[in-house]
C-alpha atoms as a PDB file:
ATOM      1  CA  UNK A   1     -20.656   7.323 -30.423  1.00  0.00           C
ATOM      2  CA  UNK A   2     -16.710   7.182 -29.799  1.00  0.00           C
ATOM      3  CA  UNK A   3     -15.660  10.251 -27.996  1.00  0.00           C
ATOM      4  CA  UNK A   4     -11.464  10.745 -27.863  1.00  0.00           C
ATOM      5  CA  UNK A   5     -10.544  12.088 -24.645  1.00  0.00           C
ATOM      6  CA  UNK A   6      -7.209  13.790 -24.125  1.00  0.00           C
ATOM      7  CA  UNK A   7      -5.446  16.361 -22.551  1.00  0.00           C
ATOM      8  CA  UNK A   8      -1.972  17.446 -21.628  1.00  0.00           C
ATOM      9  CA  UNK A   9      -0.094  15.520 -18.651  1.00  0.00           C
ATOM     10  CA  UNK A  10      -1.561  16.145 -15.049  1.00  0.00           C
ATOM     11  CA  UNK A  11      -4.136  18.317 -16.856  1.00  0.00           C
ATOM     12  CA  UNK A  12      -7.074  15.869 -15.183  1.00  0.00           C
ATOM     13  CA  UNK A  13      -8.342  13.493 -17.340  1.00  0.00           C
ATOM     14  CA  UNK A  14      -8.726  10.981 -14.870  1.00  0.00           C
ATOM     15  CA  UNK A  15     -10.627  12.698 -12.848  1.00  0.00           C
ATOM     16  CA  UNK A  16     -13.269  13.752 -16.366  1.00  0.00           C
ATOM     17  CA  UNK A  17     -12.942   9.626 -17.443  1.00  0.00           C
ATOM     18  CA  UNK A  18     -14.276   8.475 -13.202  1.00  0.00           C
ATOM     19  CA  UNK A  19     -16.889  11.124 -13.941  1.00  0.00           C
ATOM     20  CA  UNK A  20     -17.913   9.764 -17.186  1.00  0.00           C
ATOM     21  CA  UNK A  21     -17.760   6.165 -15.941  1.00  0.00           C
ATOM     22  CA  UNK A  22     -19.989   7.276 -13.104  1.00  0.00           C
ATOM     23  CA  UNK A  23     -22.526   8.695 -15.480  1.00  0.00           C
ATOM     24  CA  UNK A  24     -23.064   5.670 -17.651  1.00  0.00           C
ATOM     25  CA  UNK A  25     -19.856   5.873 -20.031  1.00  0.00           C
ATOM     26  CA  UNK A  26     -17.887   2.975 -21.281  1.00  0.00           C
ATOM     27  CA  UNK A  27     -13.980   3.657 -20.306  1.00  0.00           C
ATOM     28  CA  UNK A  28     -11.583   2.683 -22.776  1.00  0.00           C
ATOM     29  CA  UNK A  29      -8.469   3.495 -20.777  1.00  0.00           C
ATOM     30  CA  UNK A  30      -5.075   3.539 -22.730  1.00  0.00           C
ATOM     31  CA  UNK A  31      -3.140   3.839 -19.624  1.00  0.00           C
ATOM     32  CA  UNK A  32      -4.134   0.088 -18.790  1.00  0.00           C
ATOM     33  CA  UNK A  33      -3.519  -0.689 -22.447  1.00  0.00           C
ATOM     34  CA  UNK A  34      -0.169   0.317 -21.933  1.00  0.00           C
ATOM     35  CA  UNK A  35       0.537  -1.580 -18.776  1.00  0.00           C
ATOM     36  CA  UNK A  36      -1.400  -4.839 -20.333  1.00  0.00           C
ATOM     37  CA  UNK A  37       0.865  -4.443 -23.529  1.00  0.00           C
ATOM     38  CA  UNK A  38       4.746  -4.779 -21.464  1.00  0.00           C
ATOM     39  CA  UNK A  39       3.784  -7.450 -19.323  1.00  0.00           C
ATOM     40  CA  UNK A  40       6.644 -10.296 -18.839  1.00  0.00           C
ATOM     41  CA  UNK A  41       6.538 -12.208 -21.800  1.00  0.00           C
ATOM     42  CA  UNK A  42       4.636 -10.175 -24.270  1.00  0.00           C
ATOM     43  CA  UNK A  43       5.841  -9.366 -27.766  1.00  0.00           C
ATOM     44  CA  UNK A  44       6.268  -5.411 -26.781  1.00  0.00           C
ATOM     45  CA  UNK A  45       7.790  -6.740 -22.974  1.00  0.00           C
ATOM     46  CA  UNK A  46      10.826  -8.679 -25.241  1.00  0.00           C
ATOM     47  CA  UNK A  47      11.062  -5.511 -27.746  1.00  0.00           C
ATOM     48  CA  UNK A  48      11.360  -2.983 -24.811  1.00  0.00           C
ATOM     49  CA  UNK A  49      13.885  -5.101 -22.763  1.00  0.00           C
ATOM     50  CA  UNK A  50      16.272  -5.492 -26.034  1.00  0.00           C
ATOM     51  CA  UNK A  51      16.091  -1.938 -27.043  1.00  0.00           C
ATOM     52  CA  UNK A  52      16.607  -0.695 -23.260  1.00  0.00           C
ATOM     53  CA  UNK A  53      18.068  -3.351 -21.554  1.00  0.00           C
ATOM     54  CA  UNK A  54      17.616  -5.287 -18.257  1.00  0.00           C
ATOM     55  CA  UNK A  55      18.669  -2.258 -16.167  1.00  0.00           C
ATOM     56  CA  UNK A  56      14.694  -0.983 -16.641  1.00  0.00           C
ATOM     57  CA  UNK A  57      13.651  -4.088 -14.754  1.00  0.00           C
ATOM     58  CA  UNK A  58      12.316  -4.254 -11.421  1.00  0.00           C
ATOM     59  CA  UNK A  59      13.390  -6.979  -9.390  1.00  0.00           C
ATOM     60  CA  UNK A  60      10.259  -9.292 -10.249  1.00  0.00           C
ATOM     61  CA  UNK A  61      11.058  -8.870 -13.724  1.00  0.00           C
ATOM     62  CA  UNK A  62       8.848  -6.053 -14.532  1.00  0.00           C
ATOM     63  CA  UNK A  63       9.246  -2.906 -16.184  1.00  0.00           C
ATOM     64  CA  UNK A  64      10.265  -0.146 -13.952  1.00  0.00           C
ATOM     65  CA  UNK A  65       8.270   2.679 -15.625  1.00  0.00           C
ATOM     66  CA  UNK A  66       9.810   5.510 -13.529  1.00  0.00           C
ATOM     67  CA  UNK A  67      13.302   4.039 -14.669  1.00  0.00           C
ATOM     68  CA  UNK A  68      12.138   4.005 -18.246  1.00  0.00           C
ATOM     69  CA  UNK A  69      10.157   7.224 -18.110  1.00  0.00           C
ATOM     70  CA  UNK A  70      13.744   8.806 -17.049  1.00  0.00           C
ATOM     71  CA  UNK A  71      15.330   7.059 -19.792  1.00  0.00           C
ATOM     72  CA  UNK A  72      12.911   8.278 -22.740  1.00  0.00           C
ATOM     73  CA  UNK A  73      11.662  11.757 -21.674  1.00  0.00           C
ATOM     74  CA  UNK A  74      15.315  12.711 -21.334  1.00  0.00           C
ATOM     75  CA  UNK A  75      16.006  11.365 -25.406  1.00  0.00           C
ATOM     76  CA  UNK A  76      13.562  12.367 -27.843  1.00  0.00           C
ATOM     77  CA  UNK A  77      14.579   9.484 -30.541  1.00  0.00           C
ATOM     78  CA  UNK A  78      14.602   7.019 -27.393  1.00  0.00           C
ATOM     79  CA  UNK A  79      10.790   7.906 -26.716  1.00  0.00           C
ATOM     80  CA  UNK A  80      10.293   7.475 -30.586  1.00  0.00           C
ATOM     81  CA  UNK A  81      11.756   3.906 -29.765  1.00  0.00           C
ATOM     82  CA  UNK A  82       9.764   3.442 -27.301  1.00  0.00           C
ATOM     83  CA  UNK A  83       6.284   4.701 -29.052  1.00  0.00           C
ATOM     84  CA  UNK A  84       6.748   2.810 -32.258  1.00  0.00           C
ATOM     85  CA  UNK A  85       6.976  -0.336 -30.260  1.00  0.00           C
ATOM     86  CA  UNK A  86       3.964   0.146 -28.249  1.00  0.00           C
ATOM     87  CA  UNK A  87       1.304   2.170 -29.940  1.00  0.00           C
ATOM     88  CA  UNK A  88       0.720  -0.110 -32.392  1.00  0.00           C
ATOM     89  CA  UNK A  89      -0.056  -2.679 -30.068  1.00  0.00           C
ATOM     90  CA  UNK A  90      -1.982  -0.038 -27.861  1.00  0.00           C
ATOM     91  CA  UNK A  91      -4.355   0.901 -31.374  1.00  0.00           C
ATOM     92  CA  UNK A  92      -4.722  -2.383 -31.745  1.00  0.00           C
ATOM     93  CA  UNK A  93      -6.356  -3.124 -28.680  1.00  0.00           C
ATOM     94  CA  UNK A  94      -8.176  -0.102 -28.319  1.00  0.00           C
ATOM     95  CA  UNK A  95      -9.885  -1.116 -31.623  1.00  0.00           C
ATOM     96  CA  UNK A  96     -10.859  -4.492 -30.743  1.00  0.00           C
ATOM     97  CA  UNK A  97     -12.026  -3.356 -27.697  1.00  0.00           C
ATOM     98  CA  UNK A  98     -14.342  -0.458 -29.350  1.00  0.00           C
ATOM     99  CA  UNK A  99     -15.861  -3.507 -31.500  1.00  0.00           C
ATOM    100  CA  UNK A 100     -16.510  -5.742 -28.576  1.00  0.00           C
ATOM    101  CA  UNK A 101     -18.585  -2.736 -26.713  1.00  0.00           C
ATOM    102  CA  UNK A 102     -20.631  -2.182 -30.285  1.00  0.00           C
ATOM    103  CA  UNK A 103     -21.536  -5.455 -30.820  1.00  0.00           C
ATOM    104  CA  UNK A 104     -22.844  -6.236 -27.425  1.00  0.00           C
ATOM    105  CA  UNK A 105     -24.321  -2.831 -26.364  1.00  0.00           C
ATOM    106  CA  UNK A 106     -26.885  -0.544 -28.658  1.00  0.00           C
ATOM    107  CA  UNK A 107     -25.836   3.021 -29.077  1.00  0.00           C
ATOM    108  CA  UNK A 108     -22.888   3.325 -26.195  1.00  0.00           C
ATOM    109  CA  UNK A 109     -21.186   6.165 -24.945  1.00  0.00           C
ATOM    110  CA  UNK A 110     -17.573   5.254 -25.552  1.00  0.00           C
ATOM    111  CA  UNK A 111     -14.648   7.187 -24.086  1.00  0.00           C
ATOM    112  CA  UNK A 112     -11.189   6.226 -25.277  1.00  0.00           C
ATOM    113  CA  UNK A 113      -9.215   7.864 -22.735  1.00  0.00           C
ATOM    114  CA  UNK A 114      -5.792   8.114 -24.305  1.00  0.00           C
ATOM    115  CA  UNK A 115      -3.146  11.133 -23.525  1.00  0.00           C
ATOM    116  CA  UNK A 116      -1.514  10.657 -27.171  1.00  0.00           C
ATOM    117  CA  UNK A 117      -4.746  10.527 -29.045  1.00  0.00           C
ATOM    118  CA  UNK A 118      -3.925  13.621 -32.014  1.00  0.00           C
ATOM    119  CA  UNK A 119      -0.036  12.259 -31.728  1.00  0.00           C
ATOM    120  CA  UNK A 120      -1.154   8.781 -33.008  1.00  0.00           C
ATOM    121  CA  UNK A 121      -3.867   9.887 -35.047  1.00  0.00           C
ATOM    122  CA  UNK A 122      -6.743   7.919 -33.566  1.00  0.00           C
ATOM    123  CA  UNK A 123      -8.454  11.095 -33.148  1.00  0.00           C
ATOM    124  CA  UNK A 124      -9.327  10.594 -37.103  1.00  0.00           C
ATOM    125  CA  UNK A 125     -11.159   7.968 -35.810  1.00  0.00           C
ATOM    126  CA  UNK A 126     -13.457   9.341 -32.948  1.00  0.00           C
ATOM    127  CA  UNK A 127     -17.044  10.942 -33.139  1.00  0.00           C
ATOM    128  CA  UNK A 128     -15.917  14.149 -31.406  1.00  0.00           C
ATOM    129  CA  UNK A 129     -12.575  15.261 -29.466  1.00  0.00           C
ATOM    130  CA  UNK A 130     -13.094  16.006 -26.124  1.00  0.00           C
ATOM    131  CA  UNK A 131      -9.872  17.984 -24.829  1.00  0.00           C
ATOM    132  CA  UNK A 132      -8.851  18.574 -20.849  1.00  0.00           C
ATOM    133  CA  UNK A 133      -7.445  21.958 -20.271  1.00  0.00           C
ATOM    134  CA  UNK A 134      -5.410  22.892 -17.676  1.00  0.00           C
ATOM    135  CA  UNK A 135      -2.833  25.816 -17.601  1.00  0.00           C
ATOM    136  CA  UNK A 136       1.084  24.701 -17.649  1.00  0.00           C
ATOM    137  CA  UNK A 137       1.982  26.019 -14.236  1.00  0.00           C
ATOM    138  CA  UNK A 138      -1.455  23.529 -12.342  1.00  0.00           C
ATOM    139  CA  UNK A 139       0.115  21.263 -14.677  1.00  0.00           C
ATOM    140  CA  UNK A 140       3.641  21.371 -13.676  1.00  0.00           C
ATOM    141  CA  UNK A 141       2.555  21.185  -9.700  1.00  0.00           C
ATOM    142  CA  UNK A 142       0.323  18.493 -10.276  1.00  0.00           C
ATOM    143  CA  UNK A 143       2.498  16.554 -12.139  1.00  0.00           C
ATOM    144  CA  UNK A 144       5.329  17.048  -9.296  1.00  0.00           C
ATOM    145  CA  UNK A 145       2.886  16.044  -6.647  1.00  0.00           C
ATOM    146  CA  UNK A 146       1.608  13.029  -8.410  1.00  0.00           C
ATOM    147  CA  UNK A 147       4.698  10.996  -9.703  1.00  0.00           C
ATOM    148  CA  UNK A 148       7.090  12.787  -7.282  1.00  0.00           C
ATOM    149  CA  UNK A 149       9.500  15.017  -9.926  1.00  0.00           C
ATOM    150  CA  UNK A 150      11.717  17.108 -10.063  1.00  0.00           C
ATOM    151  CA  UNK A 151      10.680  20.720 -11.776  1.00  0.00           C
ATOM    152  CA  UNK A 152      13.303  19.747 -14.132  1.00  0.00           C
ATOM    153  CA  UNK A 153      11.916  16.295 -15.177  1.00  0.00           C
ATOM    154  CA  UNK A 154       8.100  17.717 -14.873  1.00  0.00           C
ATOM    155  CA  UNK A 155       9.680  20.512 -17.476  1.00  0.00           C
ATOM    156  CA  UNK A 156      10.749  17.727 -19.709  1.00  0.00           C
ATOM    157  CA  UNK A 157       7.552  15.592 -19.556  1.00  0.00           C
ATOM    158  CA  UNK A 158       5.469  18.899 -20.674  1.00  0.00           C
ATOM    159  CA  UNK A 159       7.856  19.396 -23.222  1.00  0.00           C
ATOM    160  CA  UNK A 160       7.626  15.600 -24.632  1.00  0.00           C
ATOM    161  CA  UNK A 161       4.003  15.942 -25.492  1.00  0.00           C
ATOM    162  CA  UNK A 162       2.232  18.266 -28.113  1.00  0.00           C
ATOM    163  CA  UNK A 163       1.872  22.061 -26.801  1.00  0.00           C
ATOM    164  CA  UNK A 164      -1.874  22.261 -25.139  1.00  0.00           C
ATOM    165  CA  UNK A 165      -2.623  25.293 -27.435  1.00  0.00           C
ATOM    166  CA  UNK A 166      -2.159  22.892 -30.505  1.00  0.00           C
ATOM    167  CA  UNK A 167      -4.345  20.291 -29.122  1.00  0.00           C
ATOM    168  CA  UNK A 168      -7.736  22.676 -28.345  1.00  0.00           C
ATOM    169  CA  UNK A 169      -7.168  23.306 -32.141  1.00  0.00           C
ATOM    170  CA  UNK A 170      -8.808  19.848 -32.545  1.00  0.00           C
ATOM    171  CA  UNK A 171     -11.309  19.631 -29.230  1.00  0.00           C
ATOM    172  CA  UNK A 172     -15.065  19.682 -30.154  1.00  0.00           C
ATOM    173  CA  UNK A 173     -15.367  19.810 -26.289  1.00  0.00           C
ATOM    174  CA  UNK A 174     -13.508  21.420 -23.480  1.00  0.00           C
ATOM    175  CA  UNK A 175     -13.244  20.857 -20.108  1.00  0.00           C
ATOM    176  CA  UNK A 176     -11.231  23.309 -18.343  1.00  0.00           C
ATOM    177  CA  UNK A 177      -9.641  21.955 -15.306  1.00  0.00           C
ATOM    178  CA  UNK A 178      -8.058  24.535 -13.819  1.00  0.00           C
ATOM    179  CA  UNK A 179     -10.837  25.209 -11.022  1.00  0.00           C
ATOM    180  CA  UNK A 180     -12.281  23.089  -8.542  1.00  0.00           C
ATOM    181  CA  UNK A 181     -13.025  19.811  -9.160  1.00  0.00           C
ATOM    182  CA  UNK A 182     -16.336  20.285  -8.142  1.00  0.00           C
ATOM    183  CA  UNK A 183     -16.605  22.885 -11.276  1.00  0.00           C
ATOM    184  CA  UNK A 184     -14.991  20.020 -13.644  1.00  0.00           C
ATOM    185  CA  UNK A 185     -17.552  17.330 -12.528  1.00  0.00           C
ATOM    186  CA  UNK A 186     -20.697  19.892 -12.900  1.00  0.00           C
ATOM    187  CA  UNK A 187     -18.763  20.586 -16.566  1.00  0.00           C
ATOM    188  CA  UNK A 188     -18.921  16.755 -17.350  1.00  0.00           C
ATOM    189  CA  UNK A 189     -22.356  16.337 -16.627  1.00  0.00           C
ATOM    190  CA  UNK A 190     -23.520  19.313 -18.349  1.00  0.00           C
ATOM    191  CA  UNK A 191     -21.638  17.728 -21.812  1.00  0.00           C
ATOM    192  CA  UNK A 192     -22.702  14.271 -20.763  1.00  0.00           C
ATOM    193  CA  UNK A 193     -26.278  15.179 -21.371  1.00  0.00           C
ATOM    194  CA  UNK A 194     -25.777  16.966 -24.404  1.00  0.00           C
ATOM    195  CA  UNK A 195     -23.845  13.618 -25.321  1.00  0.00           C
ATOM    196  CA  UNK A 196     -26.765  11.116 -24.767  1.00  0.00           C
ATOM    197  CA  UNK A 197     -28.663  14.019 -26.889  1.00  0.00           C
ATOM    198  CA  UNK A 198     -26.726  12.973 -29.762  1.00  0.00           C
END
């Protein structure tokens, strides 16, 4: 069973994905797809640095994401730059990865944890959609708090990603988010049984 996990930016899925680990899940995390993918040297590292040039660097040679992430959220047609050179690669690997956990477990839970899931249309692929719900304004302080934003560029990272009211159109499952988190984990058990059901 391949459950797609997604939700809107800052909406929580982290916190639903360590819940689902804890409970027997295999993670596929596209987060650490993406940071695998742009590492010094790799294919989508030399695309990135050609199409953005060295000025997204960090001083070890690495990609400054906050740097980029200012570059592409503020230009639409720069984040499609961006996207068509690393979701591919990203689908790719999330693929192999879903074969490697089917041929050496029987029956697994697998969670591919990706924020772009419906965008990329991998979610044509999954068993069910499982969709994190939170509402804009938790979103917006979250999102502040975490990566340290301004309203303005929180704004424009909400506004880069598909509206939250088009994505429960395709959930199976939601978790709303916009309680405690004790409420969310009690949530994620409750649908993690009815999961290993089948």
């Amino acid at each position: 069973m391949i459950i797609g996990l997604t939700g809107g930016i800052a909406s929580g899925k982290s916190l639903v994905s360590g819940e689902l680990k804890k409970l027997g899940a295999h993670i596929i995390d596209a987060d650490i797809i993406a940071r695998e993918i742009v590492e010094p040297g790799s294919p989508a590292y030399d695309d990135i640095v050609r199409e953005f040039g060295a000025g997204i660097l960090n001083e070890d040679s690495t990609i400054d994401r906050k740097a980029l992430g200012k570059i592409v959220f503020a230009d639409k047609e720069k984040l499609h730059k961006l996207n068509r050179i690393t979701h591919p690669r990203i689908i790719e690997k999330i693929n192999g990865k879903i074969k490697e956990l089917n041929d050496n477990h029987k029956d697994p839970v697998i969670i591919v944890d990706i924020a772009l899931l419906i965008e990329v249309g991998l979610h044509k692929d999954m068993t069910k959609v499982m969709v994190v719900y939170s509402d804009e304004k938790t979103q917006i302080e979250r999102l502040r708090k975490r990566d340290n934003l301004s309203e303005e560029e929180a704004q424009q990272r909400l506004k880069a990603q598909m509206p939250m009211a088009e994505k429960l159109g395709y959930a199976d499952y939601v978790i709303d988010n916009t309680g405690t988190a004790e409420q969310t984990k009690e949530r994620v058990k409750q649908l993690y049984s009815e999961l290993k059901k089948g």
